[in-house]
C-alpha atoms as a PDB file:
ATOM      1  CA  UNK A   1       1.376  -2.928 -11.259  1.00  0.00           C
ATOM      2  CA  UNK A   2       4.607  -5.000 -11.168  1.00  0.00           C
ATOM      3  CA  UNK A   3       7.127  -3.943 -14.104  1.00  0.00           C
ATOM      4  CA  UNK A   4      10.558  -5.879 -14.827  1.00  0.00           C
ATOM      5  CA  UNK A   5      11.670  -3.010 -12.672  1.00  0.00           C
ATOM      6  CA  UNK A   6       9.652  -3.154  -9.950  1.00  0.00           C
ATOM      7  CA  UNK A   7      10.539  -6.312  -9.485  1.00  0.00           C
ATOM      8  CA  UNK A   8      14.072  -5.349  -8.692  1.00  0.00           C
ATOM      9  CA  UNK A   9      15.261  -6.066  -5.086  1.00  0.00           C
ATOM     10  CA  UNK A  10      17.260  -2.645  -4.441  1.00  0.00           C
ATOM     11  CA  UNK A  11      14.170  -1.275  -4.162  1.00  0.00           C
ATOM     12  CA  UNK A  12      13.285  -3.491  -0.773  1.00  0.00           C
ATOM     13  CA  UNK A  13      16.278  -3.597   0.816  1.00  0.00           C
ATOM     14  CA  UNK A  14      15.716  -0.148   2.529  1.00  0.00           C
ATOM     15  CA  UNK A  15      13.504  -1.897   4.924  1.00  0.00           C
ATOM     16  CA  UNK A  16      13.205  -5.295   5.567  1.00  0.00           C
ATOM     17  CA  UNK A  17       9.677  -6.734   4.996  1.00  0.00           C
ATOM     18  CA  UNK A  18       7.627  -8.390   7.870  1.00  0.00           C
ATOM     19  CA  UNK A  19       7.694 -12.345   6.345  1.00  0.00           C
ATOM     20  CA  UNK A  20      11.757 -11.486   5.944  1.00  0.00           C
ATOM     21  CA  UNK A  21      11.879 -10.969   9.592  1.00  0.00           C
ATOM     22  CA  UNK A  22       9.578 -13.706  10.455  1.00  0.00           C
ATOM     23  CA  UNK A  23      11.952 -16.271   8.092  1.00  0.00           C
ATOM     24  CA  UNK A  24      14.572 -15.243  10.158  1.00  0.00           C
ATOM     25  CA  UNK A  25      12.917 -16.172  13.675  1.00  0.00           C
ATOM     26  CA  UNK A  26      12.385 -19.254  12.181  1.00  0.00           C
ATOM     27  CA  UNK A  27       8.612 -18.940  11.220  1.00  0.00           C
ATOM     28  CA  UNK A  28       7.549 -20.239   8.213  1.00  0.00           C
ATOM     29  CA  UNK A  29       5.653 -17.754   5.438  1.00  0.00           C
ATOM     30  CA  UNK A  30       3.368 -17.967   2.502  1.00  0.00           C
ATOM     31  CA  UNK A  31       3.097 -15.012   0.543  1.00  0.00           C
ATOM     32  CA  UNK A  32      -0.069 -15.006  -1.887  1.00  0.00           C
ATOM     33  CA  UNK A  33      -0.035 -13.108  -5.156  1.00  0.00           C
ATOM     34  CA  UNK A  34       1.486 -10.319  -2.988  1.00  0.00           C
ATOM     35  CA  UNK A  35       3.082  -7.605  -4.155  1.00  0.00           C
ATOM     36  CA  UNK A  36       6.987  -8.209  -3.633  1.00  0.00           C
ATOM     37  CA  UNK A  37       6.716 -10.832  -1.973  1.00  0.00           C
ATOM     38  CA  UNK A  38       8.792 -13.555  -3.596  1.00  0.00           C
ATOM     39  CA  UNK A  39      11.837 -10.651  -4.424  1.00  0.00           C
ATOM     40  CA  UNK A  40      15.055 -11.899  -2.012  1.00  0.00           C
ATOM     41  CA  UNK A  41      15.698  -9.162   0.850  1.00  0.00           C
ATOM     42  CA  UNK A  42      19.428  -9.452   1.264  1.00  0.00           C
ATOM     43  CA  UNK A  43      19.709 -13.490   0.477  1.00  0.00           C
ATOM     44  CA  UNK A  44      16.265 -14.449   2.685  1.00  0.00           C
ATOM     45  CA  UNK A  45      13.114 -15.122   0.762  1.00  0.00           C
ATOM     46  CA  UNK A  46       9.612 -16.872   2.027  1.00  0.00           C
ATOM     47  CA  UNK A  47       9.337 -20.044   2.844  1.00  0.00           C
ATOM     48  CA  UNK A  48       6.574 -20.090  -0.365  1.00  0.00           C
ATOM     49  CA  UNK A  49       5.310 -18.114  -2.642  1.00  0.00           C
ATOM     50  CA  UNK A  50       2.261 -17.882  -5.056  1.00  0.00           C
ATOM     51  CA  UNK A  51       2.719 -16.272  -8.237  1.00  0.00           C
ATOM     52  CA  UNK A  52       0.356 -13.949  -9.058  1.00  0.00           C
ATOM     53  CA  UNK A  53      -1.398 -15.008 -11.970  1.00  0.00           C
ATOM     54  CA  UNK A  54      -4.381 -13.150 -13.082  1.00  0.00           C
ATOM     55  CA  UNK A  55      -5.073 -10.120 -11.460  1.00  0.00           C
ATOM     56  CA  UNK A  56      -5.797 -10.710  -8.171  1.00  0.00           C
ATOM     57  CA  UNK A  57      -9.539 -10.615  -7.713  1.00  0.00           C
ATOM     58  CA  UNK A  58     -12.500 -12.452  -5.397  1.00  0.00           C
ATOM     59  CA  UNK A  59     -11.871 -15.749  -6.601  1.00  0.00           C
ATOM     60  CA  UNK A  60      -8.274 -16.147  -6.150  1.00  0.00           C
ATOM     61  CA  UNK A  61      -8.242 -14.882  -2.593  1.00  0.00           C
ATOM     62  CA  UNK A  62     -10.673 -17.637  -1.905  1.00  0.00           C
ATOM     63  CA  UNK A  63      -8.433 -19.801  -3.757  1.00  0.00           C
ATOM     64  CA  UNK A  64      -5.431 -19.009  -1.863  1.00  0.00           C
ATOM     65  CA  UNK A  65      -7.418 -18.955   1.550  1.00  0.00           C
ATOM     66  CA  UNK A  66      -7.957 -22.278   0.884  1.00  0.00           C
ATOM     67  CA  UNK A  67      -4.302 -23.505   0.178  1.00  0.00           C
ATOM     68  CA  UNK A  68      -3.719 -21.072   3.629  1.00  0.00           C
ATOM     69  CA  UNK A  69      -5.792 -22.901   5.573  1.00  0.00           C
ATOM     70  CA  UNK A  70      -4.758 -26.208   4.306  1.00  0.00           C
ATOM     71  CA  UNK A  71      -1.191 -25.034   5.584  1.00  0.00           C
ATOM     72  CA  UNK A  72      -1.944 -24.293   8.636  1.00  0.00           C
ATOM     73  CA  UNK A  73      -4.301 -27.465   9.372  1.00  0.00           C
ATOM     74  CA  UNK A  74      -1.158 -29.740   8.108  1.00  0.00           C
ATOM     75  CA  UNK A  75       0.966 -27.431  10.003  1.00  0.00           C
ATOM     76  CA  UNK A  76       3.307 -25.883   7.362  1.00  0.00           C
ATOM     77  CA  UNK A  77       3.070 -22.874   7.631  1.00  0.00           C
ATOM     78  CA  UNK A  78       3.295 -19.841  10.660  1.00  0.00           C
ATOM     79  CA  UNK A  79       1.885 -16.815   8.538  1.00  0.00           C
ATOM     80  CA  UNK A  80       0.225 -16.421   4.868  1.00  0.00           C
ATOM     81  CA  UNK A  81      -0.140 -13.099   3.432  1.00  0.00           C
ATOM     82  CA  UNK A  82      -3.325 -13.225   0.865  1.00  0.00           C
ATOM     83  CA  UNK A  83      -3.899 -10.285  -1.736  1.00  0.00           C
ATOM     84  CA  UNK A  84      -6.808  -9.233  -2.914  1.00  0.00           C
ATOM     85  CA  UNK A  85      -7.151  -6.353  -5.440  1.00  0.00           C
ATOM     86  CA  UNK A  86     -10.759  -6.173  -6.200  1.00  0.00           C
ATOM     87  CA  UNK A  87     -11.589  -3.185  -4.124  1.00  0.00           C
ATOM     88  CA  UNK A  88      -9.123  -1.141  -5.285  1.00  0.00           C
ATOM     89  CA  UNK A  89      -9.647  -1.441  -9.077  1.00  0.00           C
ATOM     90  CA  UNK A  90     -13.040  -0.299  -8.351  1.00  0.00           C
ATOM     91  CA  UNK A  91     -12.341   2.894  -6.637  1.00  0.00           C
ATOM     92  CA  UNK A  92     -10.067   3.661  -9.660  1.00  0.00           C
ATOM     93  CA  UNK A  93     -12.652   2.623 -12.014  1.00  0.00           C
ATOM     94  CA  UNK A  94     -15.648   3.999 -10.668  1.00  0.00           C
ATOM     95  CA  UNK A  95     -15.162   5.955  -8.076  1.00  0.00           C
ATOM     96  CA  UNK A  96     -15.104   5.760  -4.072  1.00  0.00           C
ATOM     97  CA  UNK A  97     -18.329   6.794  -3.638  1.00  0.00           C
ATOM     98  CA  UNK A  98     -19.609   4.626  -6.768  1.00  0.00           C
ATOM     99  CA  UNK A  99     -22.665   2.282  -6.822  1.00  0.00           C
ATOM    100  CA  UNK A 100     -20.451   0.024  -8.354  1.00  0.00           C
ATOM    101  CA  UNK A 101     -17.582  -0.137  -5.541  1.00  0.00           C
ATOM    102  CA  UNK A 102     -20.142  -0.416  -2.821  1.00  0.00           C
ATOM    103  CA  UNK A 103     -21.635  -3.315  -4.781  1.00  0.00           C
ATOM    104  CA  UNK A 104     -18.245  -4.824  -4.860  1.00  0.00           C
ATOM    105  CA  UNK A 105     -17.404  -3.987  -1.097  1.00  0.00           C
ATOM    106  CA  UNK A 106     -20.620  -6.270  -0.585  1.00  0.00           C
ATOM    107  CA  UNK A 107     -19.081  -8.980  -2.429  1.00  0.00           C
ATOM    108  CA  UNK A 108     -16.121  -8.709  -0.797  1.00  0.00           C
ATOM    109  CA  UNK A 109     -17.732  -8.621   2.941  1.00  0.00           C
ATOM    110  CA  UNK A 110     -19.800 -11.908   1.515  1.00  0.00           C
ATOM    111  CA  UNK A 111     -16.388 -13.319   0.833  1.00  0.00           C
ATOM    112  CA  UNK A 112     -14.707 -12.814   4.479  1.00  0.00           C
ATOM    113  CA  UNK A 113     -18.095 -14.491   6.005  1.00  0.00           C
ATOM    114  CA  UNK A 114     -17.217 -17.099   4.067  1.00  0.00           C
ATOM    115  CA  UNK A 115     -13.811 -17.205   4.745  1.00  0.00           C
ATOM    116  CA  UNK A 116     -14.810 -16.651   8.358  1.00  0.00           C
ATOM    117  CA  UNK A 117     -16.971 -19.899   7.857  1.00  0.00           C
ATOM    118  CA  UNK A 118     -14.114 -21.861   6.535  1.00  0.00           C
ATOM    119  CA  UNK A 119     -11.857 -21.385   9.254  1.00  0.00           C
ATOM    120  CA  UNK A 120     -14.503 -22.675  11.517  1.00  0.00           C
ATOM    121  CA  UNK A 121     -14.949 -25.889   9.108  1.00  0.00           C
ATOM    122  CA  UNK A 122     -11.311 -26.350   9.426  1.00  0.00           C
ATOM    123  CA  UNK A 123     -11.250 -26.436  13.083  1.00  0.00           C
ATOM    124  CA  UNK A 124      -8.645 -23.253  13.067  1.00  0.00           C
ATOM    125  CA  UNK A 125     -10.840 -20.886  14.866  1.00  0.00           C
ATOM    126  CA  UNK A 126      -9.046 -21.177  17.965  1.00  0.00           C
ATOM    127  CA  UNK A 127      -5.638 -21.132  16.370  1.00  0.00           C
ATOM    128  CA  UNK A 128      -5.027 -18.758  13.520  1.00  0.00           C
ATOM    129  CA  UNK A 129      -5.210 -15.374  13.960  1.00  0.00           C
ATOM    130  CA  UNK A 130      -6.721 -13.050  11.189  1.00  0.00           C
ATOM    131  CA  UNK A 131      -5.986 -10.101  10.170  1.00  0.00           C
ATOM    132  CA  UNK A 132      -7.738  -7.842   7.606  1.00  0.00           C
ATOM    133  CA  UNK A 133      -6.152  -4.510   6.465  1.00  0.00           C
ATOM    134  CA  UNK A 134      -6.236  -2.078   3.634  1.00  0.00           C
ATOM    135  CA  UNK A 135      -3.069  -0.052   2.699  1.00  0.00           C
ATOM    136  CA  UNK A 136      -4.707   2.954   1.914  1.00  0.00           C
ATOM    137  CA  UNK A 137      -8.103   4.983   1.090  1.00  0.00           C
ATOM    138  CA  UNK A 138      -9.497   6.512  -2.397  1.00  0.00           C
ATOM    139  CA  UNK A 139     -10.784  10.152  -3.052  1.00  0.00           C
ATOM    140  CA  UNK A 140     -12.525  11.567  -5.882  1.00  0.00           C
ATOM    141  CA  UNK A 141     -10.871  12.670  -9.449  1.00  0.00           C
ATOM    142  CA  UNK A 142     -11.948  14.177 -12.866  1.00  0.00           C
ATOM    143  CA  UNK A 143     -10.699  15.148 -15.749  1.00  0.00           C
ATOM    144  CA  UNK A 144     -11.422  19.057 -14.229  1.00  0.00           C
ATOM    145  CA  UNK A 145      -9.085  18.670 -11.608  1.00  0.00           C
ATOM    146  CA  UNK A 146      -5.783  18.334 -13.457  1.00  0.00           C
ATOM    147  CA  UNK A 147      -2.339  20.320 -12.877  1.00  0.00           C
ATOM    148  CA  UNK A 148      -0.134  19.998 -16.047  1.00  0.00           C
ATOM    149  CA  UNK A 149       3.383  20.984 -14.506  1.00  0.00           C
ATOM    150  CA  UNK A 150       5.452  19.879 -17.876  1.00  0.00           C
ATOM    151  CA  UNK A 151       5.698  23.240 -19.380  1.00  0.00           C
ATOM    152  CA  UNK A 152       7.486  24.629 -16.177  1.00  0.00           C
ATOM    153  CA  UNK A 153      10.186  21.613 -16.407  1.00  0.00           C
ATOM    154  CA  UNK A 154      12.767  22.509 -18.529  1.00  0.00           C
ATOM    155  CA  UNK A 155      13.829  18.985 -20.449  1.00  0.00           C
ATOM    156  CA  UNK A 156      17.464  20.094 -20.475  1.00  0.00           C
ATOM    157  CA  UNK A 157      17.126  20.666 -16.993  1.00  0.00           C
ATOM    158  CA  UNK A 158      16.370  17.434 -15.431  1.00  0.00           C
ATOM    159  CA  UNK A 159      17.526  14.015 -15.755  1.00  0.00           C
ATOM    160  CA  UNK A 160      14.460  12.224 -14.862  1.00  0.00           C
ATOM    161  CA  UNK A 161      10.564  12.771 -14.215  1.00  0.00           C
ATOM    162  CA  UNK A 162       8.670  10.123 -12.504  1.00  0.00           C
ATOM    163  CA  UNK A 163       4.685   9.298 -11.877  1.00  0.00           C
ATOM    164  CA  UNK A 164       2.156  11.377 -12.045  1.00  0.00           C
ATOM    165  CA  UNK A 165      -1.075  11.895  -9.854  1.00  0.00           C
ATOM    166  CA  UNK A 166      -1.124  12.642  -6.043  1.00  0.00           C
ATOM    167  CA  UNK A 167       2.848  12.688  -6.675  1.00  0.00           C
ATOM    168  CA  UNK A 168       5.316  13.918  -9.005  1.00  0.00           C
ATOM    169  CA  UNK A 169       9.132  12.842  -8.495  1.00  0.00           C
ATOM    170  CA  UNK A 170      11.842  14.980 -10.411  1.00  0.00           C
ATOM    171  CA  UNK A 171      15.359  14.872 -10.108  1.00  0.00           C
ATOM    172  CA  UNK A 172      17.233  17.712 -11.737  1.00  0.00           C
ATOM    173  CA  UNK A 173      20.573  17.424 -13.530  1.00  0.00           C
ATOM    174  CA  UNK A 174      23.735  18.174 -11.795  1.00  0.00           C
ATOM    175  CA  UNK A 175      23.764  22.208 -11.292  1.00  0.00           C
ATOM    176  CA  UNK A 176      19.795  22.652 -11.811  1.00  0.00           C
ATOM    177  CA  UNK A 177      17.953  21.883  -8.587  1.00  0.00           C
ATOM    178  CA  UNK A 178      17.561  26.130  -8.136  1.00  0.00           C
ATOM    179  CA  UNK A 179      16.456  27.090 -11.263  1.00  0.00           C
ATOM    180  CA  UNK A 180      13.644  23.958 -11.903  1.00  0.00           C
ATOM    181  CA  UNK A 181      12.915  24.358  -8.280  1.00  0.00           C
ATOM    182  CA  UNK A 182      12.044  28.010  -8.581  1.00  0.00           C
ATOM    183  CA  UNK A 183      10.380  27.766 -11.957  1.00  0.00           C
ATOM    184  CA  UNK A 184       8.022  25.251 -10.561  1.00  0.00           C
ATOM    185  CA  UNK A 185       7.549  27.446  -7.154  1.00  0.00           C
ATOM    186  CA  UNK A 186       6.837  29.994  -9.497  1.00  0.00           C
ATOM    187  CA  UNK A 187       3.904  28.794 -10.759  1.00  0.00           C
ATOM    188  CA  UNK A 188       2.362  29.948  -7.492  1.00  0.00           C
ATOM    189  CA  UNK A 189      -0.995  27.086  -7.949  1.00  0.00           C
ATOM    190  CA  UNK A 190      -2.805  26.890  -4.697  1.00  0.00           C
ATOM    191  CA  UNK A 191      -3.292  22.626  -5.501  1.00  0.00           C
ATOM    192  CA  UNK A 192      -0.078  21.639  -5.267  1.00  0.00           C
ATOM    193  CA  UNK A 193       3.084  21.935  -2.906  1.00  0.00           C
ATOM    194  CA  UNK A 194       6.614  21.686  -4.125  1.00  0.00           C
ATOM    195  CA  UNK A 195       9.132  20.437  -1.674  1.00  0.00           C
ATOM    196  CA  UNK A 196      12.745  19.851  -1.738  1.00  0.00           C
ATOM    197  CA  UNK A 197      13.640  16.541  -0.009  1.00  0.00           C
ATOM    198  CA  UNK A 198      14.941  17.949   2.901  1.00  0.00           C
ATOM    199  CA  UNK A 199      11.990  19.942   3.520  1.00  0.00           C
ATOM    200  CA  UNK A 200       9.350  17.094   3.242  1.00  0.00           C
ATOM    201  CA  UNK A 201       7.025  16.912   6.170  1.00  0.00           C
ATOM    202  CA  UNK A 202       8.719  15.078   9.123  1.00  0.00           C
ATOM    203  CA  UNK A 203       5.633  13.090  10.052  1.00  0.00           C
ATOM    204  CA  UNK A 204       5.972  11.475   6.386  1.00  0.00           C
ATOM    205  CA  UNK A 205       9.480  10.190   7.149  1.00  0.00           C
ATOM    206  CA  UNK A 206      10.231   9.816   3.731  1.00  0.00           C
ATOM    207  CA  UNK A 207      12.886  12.285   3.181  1.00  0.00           C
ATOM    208  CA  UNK A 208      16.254  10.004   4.429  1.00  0.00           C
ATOM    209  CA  UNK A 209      15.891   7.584   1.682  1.00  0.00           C
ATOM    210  CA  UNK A 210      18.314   7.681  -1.074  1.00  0.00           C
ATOM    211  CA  UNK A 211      15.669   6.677  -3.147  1.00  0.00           C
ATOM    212  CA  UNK A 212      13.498   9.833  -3.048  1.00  0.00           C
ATOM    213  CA  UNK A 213      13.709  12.666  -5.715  1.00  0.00           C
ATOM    214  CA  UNK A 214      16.117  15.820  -4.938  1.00  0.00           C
ATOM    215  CA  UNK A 215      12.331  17.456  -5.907  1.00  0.00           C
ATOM    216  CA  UNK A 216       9.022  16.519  -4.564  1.00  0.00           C
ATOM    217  CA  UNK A 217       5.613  17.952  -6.172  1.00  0.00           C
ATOM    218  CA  UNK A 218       2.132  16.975  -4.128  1.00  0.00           C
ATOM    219  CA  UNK A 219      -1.139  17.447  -5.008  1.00  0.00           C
ATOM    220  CA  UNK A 220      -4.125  18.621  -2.789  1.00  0.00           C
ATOM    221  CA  UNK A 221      -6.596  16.153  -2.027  1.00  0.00           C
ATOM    222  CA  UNK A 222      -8.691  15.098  -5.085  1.00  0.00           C
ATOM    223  CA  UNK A 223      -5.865  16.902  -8.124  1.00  0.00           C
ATOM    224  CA  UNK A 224      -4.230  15.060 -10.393  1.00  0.00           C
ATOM    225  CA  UNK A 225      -0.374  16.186 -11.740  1.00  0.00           C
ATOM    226  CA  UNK A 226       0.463  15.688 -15.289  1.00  0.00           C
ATOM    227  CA  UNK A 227       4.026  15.544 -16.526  1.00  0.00           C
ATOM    228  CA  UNK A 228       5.327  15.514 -19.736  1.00  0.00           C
ATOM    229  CA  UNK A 229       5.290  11.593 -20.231  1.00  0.00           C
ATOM    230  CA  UNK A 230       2.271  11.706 -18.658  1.00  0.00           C
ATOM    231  CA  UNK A 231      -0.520  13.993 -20.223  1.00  0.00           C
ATOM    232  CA  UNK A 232      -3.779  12.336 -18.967  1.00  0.00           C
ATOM    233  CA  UNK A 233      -5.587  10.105 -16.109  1.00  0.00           C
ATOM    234  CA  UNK A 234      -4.677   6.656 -16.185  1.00  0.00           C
ATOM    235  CA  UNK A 235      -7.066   4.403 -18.020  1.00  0.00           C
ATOM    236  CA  UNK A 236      -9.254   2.120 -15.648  1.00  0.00           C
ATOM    237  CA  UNK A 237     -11.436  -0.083 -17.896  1.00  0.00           C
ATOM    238  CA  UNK A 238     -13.396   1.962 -20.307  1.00  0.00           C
ATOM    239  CA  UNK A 239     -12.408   5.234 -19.374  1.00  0.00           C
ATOM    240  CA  UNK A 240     -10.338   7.941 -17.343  1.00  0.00           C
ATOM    241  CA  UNK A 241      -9.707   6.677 -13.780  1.00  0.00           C
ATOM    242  CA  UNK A 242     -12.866   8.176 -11.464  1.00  0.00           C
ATOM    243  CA  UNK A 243     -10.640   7.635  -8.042  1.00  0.00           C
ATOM    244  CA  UNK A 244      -6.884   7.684  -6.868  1.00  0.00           C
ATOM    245  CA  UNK A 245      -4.836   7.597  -3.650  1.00  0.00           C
ATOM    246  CA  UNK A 246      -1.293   8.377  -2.713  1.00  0.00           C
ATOM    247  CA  UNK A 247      -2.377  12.030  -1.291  1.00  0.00           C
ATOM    248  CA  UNK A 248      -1.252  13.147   2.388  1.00  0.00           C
ATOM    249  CA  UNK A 249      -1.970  10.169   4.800  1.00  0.00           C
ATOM    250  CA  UNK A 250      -3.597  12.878   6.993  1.00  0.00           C
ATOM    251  CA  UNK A 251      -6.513  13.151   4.669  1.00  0.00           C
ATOM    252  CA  UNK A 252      -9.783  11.081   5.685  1.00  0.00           C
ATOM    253  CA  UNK A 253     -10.086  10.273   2.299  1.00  0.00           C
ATOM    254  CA  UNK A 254      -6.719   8.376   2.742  1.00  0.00           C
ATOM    255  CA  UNK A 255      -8.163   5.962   6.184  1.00  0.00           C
ATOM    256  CA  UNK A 256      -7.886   2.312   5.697  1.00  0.00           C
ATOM    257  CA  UNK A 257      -9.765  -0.220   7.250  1.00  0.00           C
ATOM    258  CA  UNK A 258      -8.131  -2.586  10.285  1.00  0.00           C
ATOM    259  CA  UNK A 259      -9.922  -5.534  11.704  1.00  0.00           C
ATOM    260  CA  UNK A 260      -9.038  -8.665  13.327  1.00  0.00           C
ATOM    261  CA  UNK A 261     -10.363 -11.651  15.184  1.00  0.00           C
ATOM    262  CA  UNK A 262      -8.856 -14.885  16.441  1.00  0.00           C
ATOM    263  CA  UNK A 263      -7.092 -16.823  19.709  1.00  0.00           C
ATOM    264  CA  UNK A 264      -4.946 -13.743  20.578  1.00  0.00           C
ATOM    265  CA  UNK A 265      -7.982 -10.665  20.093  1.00  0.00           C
ATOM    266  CA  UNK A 266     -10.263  -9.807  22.181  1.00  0.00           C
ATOM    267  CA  UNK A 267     -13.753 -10.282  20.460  1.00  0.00           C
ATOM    268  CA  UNK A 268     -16.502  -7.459  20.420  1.00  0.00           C
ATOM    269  CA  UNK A 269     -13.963  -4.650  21.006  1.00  0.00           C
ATOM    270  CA  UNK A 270     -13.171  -1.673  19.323  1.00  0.00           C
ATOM    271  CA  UNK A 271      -9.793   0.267  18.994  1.00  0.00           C
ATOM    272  CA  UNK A 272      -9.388   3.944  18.898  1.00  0.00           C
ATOM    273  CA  UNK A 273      -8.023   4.678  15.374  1.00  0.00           C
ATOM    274  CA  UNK A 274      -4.674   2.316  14.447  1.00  0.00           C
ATOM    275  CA  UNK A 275      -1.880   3.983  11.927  1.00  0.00           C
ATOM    276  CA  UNK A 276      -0.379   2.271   9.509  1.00  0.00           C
ATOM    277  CA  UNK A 277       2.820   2.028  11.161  1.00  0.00           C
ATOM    278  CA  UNK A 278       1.271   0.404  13.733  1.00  0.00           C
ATOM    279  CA  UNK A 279      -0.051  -2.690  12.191  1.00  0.00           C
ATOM    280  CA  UNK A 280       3.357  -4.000  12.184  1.00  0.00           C
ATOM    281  CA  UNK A 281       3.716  -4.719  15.638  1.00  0.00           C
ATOM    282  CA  UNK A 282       0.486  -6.554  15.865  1.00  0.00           C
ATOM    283  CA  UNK A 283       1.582  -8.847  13.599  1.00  0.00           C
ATOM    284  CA  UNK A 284       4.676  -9.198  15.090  1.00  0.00           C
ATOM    285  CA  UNK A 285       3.038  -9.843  18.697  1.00  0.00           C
ATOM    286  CA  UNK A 286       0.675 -12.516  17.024  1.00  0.00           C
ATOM    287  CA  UNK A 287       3.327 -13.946  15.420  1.00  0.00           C
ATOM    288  CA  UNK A 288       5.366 -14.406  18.829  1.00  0.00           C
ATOM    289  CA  UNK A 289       8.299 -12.566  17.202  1.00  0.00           C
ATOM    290  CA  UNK A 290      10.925  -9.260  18.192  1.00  0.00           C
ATOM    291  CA  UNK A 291       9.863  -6.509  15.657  1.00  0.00           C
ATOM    292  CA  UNK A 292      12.980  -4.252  14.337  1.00  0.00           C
ATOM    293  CA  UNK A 293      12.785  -0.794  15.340  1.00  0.00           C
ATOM    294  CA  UNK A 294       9.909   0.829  14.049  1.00  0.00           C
ATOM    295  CA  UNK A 295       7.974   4.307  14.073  1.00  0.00           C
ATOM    296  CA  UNK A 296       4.716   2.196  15.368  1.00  0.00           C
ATOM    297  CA  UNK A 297       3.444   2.845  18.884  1.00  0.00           C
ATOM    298  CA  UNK A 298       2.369   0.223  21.126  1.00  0.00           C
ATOM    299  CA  UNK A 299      -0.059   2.428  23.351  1.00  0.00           C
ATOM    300  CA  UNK A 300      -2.512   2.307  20.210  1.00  0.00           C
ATOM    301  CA  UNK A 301      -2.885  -1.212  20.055  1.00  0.00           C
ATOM    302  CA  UNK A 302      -1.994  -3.011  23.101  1.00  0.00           C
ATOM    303  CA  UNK A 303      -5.921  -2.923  23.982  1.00  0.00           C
ATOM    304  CA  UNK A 304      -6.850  -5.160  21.007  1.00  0.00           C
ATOM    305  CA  UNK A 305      -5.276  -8.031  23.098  1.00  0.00           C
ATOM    306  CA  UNK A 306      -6.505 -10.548  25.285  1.00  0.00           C
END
């Protein structure tokens, strides 16, 4: 969910985003209702942007896969990213393994055949490339699962507590990373892992940013952290949230999907299993564009091309 916050651009300047670098090899974007999209990266923007308006669901990505393809017919536009949220809201809300999500995964396979259809109405079958990714996976939660870590944070200890969940984020005050390290250590729970930063997992690659906590609390797969300004599952429609994500990446639970089809894929093939990190240089290669250094390896995707 985008806060006034959230919205602020030193949190994107870290990294710079793939439509940043494709502005700057002169390709022209279109971000869709996604998620930081429109913020600057160090003075560059997208060539457009669509504001996201009501929460993203089925009918706006058709919407906005319309205005896409319109784009690229009249031949403004190089790339459009299109966000859809629909899936998502339903693992939180009902669960991954819910009657209701996999209803709603059927509507949203019904809506890519039709998309699928569109581009072939258009005449862009043989010249846009599609690509259709999720940015993670969902597990089970209840209510029976939760880890409530507040009484074992001192508040005149730390400065600052932040979300809840699969991940906790604490930064101590000047003088107290021992003691609300140790106290937390100490409560010797078999569901979660407390890290410092410099001891995070090196696969994550999360621990050189200056924007991650001096203290690091995960949960096992399927456990839910409380803190003290947050005592209870978050709220998805009428009730506690039945699914999350945000757990280890390693976790099957945590798989996304990756598919893609167009001039520069091969058709009918499939790829051994593609990381996240990886996705980036297919874009980039569809795009015709250098990719920055990245932690992606080519060896897992080059097959997917003709």
């Amino acid at each position: 969910m985008e806060t006034a916050e959230s919205k602020k651009s030193h949190w994107f300047e870290g990294a710079e985003p793939l439509w940043i670098t494709a502005v700057k090899q002169e390709k022209r974007t279109n971000m869709f209702e996604w998620p930081g999209g429109h913020i600057p990266n160090k003075g560059t923007t997208s060539t457009f942007y669509d504001e996201m308006g009501e929460w993203p669901m089925i009918p706006h990505m058709m919407k906005n896969l319309k205005k896409a393809f319109n784009k690229f017919k009249t031949d403004k536009i190089d790339m459009a990213g299109v966000f859809v949220d629909v899936v998502d809201d339903g693992g939180h809300s009902y669960g991954p393994n819910s009657k209701e999500l996999k209803d709603i995964i059927r509507q949203t396979d019904e809506a890519i055949k039709q998309m699928l259809d569109m581009l072939v109405q258009e005449g862009l079958e043989d010249k846009v490339n599609i690509v259709i990714f999720s940015d993670h996976g969902m597990t089970e939660i209840s209510e029976s699962r939760t880890i409530d870590i507040s009484d074992h944070i001192g508040y005149a200890d730390v400065e600052a507590v932040r979300d809840k969940g699969a991940v906790c984020s604490i930064w101590p005050r000047e003088g107290k990373l021992e003691k609300v390290y140790s106290n937390l250590r100490q409560m010797n729970n078999k569901h979660i892992t407390v890290y410092k930063k410099e001891n995070l997992p090196e696969r994550w690659r999360y621990k050189n940013s200056q924007l991650v906590a001096p203290i690091i609390v995960v949960a096992e797969l399927g456990w839910y952290i409380l803190t003290p300004s947050g005592q209870s599952i978050d709220k998805y429609r009428d009730g506690p949230a039945k699914g999350h994500h945000g757990y280890d990446n390693a976790e099957k639970d945590m798989r996304g999907i990756f598919l893609a089809c167009g001039p520069d894929f091969k058709k009918n093939f499939k790829n051994g299993p593609v990381k996240a990190v990886d996705i980036y240089q297919v874009m980039c290669k569809a795009l015709d564009i250098q990719p920055l250094p990245h932690k992606g390896s080519w060896s897992s995707v080059k097959d997917i091309f003709i």
